[in-house]
PDB file of N, CA and C in Angstrom:
ATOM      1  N   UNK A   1      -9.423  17.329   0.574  1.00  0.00           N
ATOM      2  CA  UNK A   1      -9.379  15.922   0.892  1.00  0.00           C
ATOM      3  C   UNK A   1     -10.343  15.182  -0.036  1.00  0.00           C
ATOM      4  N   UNK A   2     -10.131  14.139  -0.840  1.00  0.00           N
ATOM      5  CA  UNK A   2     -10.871  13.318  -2.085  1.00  0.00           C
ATOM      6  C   UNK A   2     -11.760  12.366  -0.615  1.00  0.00           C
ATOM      7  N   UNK A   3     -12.988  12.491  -1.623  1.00  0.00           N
ATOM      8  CA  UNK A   3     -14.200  11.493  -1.034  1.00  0.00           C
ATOM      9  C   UNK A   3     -13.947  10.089  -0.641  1.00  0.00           C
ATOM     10  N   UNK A   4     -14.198  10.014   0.126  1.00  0.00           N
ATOM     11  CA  UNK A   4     -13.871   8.610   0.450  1.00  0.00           C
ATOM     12  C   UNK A   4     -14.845   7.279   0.238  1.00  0.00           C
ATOM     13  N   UNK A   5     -14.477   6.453  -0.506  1.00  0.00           N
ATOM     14  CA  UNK A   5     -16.235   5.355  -1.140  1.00  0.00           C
ATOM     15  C   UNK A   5     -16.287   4.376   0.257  1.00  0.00           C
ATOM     16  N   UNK A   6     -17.213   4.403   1.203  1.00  0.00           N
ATOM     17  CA  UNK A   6     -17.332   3.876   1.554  1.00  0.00           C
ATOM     18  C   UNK A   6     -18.045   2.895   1.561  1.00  0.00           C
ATOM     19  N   UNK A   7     -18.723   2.804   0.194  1.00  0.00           N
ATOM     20  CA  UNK A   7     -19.585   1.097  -0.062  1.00  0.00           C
ATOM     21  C   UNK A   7     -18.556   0.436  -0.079  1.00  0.00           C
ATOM     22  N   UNK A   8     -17.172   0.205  -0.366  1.00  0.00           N
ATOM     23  CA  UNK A   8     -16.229  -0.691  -0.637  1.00  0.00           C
ATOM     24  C   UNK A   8     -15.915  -1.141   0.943  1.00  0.00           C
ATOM     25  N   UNK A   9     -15.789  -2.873   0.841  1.00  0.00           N
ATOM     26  CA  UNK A   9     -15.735  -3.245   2.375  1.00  0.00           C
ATOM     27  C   UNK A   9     -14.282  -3.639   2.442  1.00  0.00           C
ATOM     28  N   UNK A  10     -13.451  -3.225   1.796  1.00  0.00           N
ATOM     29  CA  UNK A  10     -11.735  -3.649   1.560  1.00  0.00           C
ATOM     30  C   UNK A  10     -10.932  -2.418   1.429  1.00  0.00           C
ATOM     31  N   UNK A  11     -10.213  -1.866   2.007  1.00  0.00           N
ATOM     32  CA  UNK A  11      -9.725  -0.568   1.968  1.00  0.00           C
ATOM     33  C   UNK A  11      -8.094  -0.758   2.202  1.00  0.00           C
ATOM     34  N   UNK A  12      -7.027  -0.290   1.160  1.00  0.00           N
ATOM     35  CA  UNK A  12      -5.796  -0.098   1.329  1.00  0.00           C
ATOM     36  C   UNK A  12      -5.232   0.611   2.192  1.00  0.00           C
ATOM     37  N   UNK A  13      -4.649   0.300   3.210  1.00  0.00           N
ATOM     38  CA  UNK A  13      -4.101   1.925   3.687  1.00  0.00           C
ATOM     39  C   UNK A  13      -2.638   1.735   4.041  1.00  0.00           C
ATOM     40  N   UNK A  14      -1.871   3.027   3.942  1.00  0.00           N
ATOM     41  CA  UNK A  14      -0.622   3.509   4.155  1.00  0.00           C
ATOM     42  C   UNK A  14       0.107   3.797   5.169  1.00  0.00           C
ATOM     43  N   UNK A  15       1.159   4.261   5.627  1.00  0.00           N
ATOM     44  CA  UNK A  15       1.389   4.693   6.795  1.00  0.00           C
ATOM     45  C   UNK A  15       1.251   6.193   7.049  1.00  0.00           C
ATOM     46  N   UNK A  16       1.135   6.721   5.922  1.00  0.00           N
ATOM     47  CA  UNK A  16       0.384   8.073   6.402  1.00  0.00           C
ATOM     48  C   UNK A  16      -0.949   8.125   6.276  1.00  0.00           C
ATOM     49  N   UNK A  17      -2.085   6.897   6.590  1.00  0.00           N
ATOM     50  CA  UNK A  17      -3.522   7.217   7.076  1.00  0.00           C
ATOM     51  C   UNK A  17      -3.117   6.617   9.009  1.00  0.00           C
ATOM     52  N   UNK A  18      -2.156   6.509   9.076  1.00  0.00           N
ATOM     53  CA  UNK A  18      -1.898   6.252  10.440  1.00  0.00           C
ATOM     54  C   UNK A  18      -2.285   7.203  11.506  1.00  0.00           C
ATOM     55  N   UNK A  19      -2.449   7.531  12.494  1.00  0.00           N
ATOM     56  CA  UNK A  19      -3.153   6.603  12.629  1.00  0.00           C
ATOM     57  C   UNK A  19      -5.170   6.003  12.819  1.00  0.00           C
ATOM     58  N   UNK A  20      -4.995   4.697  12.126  1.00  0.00           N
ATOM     59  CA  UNK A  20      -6.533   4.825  11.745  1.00  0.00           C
ATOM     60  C   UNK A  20      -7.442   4.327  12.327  1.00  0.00           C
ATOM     61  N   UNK A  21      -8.650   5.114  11.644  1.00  0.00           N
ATOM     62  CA  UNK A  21     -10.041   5.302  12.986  1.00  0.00           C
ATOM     63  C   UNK A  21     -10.765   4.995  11.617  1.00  0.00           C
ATOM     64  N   UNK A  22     -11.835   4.148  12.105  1.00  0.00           N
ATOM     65  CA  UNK A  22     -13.406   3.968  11.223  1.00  0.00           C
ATOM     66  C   UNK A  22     -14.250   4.625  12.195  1.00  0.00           C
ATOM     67  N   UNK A  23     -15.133   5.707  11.169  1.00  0.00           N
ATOM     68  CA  UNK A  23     -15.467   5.514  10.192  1.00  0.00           C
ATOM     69  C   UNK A  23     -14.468   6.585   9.454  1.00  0.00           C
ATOM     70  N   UNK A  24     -13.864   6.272   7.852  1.00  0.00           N
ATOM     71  CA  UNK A  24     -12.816   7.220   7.359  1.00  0.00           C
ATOM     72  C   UNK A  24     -13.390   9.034   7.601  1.00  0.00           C
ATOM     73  N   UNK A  25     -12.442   9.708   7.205  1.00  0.00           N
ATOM     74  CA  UNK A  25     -12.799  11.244   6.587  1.00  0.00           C
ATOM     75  C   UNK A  25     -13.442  11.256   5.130  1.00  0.00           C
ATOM     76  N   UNK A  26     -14.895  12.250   5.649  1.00  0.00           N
ATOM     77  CA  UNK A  26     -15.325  12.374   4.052  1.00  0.00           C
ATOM     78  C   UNK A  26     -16.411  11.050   3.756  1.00  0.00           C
ATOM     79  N   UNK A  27     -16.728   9.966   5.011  1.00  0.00           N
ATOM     80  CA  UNK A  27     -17.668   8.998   4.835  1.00  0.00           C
ATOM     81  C   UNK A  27     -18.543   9.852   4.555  1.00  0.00           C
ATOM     82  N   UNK A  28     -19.913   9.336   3.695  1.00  0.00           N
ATOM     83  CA  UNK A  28     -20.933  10.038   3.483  1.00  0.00           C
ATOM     84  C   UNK A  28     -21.597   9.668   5.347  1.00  0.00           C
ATOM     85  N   UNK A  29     -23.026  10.792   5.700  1.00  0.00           N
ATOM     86  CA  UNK A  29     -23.575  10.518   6.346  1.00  0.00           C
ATOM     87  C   UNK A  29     -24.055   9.285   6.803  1.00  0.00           C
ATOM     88  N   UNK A  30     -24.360   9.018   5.734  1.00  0.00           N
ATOM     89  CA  UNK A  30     -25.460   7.547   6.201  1.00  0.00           C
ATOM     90  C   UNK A  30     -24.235   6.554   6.604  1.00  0.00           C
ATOM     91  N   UNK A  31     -23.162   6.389   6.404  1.00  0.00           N
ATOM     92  CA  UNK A  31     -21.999   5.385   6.980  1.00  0.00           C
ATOM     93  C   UNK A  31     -21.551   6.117   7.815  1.00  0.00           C
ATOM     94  N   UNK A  32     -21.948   6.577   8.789  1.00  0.00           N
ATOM     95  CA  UNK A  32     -21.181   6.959   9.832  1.00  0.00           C
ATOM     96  C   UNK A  32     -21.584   6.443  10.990  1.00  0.00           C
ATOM     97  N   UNK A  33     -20.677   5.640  11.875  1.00  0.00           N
ATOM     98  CA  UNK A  33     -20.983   4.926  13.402  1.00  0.00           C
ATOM     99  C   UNK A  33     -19.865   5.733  14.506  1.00  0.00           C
ATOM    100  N   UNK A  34     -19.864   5.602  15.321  1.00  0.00           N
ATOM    101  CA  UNK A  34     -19.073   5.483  16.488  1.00  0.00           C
ATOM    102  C   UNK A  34     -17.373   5.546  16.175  1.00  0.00           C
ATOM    103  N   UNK A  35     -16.480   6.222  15.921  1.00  0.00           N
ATOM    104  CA  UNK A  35     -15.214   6.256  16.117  1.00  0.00           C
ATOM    105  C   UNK A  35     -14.634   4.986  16.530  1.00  0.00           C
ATOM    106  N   UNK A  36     -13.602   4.412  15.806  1.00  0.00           N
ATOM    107  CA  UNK A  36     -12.716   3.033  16.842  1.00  0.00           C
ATOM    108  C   UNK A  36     -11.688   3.456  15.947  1.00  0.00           C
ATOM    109  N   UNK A  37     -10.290   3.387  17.134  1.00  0.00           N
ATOM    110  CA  UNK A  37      -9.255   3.019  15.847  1.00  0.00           C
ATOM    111  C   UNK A  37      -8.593   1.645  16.263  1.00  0.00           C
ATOM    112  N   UNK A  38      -8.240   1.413  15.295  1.00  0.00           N
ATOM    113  CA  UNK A  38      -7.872   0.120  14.530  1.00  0.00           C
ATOM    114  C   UNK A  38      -6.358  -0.338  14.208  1.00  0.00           C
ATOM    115  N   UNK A  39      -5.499  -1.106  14.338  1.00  0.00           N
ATOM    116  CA  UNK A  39      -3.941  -0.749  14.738  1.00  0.00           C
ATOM    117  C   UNK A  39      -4.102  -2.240  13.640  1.00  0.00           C
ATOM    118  N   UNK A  40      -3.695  -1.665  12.244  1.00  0.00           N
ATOM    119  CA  UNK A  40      -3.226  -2.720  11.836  1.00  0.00           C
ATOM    120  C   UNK A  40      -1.883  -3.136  11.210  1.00  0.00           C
ATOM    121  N   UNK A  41      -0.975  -2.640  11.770  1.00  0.00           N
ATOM    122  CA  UNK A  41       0.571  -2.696  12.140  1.00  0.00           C
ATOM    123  C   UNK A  41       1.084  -4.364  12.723  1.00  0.00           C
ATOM    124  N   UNK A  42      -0.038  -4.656  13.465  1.00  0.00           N
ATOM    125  CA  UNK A  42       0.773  -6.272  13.998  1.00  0.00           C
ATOM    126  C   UNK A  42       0.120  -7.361  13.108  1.00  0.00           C
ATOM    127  N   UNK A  43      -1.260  -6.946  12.085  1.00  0.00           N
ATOM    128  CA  UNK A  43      -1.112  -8.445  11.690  1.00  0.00           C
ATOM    129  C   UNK A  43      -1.506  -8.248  10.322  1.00  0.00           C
ATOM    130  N   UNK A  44      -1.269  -6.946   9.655  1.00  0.00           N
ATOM    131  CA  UNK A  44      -1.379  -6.770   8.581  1.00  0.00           C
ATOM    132  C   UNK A  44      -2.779  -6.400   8.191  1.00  0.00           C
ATOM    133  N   UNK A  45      -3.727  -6.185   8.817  1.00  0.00           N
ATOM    134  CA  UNK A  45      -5.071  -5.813   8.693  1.00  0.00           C
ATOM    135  C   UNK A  45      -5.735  -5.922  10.236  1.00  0.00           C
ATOM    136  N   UNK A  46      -7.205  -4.892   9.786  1.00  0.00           N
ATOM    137  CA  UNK A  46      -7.892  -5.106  11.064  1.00  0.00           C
ATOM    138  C   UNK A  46      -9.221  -4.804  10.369  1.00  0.00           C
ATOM    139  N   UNK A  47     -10.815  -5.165  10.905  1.00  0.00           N
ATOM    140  CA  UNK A  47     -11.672  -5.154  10.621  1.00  0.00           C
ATOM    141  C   UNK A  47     -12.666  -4.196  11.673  1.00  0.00           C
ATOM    142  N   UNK A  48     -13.833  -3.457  10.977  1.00  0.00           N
ATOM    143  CA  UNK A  48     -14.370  -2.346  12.109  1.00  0.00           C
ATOM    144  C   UNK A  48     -15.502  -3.156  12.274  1.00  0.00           C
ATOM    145  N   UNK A  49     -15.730  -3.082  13.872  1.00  0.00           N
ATOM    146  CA  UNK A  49     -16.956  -3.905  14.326  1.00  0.00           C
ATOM    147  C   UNK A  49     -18.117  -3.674  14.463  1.00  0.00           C
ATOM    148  N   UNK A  50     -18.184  -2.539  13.583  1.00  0.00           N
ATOM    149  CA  UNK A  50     -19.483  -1.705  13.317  1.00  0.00           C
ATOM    150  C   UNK A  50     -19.553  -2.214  11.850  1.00  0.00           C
ATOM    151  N   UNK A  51     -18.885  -1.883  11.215  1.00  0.00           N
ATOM    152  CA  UNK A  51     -19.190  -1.930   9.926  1.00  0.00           C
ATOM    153  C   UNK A  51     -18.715  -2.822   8.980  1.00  0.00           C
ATOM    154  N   UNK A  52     -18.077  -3.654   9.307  1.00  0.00           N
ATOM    155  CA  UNK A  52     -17.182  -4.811   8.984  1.00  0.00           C
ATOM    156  C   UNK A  52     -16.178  -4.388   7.813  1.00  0.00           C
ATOM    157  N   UNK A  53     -15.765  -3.308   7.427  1.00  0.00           N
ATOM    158  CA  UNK A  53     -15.100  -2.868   6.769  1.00  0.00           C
ATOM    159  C   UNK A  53     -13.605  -3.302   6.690  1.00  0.00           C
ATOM    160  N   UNK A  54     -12.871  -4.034   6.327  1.00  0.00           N
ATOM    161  CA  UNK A  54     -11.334  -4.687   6.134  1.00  0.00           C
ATOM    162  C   UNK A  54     -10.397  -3.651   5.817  1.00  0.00           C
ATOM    163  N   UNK A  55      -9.729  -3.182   6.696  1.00  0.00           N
ATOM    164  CA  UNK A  55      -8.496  -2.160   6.491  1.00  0.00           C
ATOM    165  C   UNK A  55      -7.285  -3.122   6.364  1.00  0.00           C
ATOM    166  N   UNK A  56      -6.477  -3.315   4.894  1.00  0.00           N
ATOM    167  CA  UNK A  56      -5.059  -3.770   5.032  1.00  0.00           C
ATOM    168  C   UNK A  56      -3.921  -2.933   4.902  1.00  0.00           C
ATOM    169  N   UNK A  57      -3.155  -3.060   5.117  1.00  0.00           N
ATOM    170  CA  UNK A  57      -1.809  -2.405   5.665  1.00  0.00           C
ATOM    171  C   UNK A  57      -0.812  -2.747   4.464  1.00  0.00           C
ATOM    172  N   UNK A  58      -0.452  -1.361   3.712  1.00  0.00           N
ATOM    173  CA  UNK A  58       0.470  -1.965   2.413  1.00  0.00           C
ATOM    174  C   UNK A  58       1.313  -0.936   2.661  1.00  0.00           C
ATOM    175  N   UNK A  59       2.540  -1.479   2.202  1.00  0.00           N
ATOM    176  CA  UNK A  59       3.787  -0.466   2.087  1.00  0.00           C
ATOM    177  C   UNK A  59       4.688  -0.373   3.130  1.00  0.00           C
ATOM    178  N   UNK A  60       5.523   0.104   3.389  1.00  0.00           N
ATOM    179  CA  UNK A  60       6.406  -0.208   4.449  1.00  0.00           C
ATOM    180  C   UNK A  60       5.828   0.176   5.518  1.00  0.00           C
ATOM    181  N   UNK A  61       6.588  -0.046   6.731  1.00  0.00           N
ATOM    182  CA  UNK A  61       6.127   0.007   8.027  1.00  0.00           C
ATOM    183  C   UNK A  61       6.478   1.883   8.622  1.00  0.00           C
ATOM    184  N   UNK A  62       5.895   2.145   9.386  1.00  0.00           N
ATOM    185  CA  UNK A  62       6.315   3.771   9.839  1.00  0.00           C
ATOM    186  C   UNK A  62       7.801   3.262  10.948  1.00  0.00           C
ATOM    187  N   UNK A  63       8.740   3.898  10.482  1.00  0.00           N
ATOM    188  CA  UNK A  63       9.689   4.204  11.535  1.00  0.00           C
ATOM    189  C   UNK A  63       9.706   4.839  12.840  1.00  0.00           C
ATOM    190  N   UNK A  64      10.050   4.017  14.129  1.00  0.00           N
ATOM    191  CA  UNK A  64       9.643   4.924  15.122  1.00  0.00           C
ATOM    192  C   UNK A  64      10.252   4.299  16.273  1.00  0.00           C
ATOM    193  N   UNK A  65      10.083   4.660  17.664  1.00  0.00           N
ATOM    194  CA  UNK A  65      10.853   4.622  18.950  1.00  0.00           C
ATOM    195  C   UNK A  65      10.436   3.552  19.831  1.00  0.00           C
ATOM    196  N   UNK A  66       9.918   2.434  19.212  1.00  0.00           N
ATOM    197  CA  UNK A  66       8.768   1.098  20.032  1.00  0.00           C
ATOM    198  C   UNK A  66       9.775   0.618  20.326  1.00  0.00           C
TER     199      UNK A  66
END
């Protein structure tokens, strides 16, 4: 699994990081808080309230049974 930079406060993600939790896999120590996941499927992004980190949502949507 490639390192993950977590100084960057803007992060792309896919539908296979679905589904997603801050703090990522592979954060170094010192960025690591409390687990939340984050559903940014309804408005195209979501932000972690620990770390203010901006997750947006690119690429098509996951297919599924909603």
């Amino acid at each position: 699994m490639p390192t993950i930079d977590e100084t960057r406060r803007e992060v792309s993600v896919t539908a296979a990081d679905l589904p997603l939790f801050c703090p990522r896999a592979g954060a170094p120590l010192w960025a690591r808080h409390p687990r939340v996941y984050l559903d940014v499927l309804k408005t195209g992004a979501a932000t972690c309230p620990y770390c203010s980190t901006t997750y947006r949502f690119t690429g098509a949507k996951p297919k599924g049974h909603h």
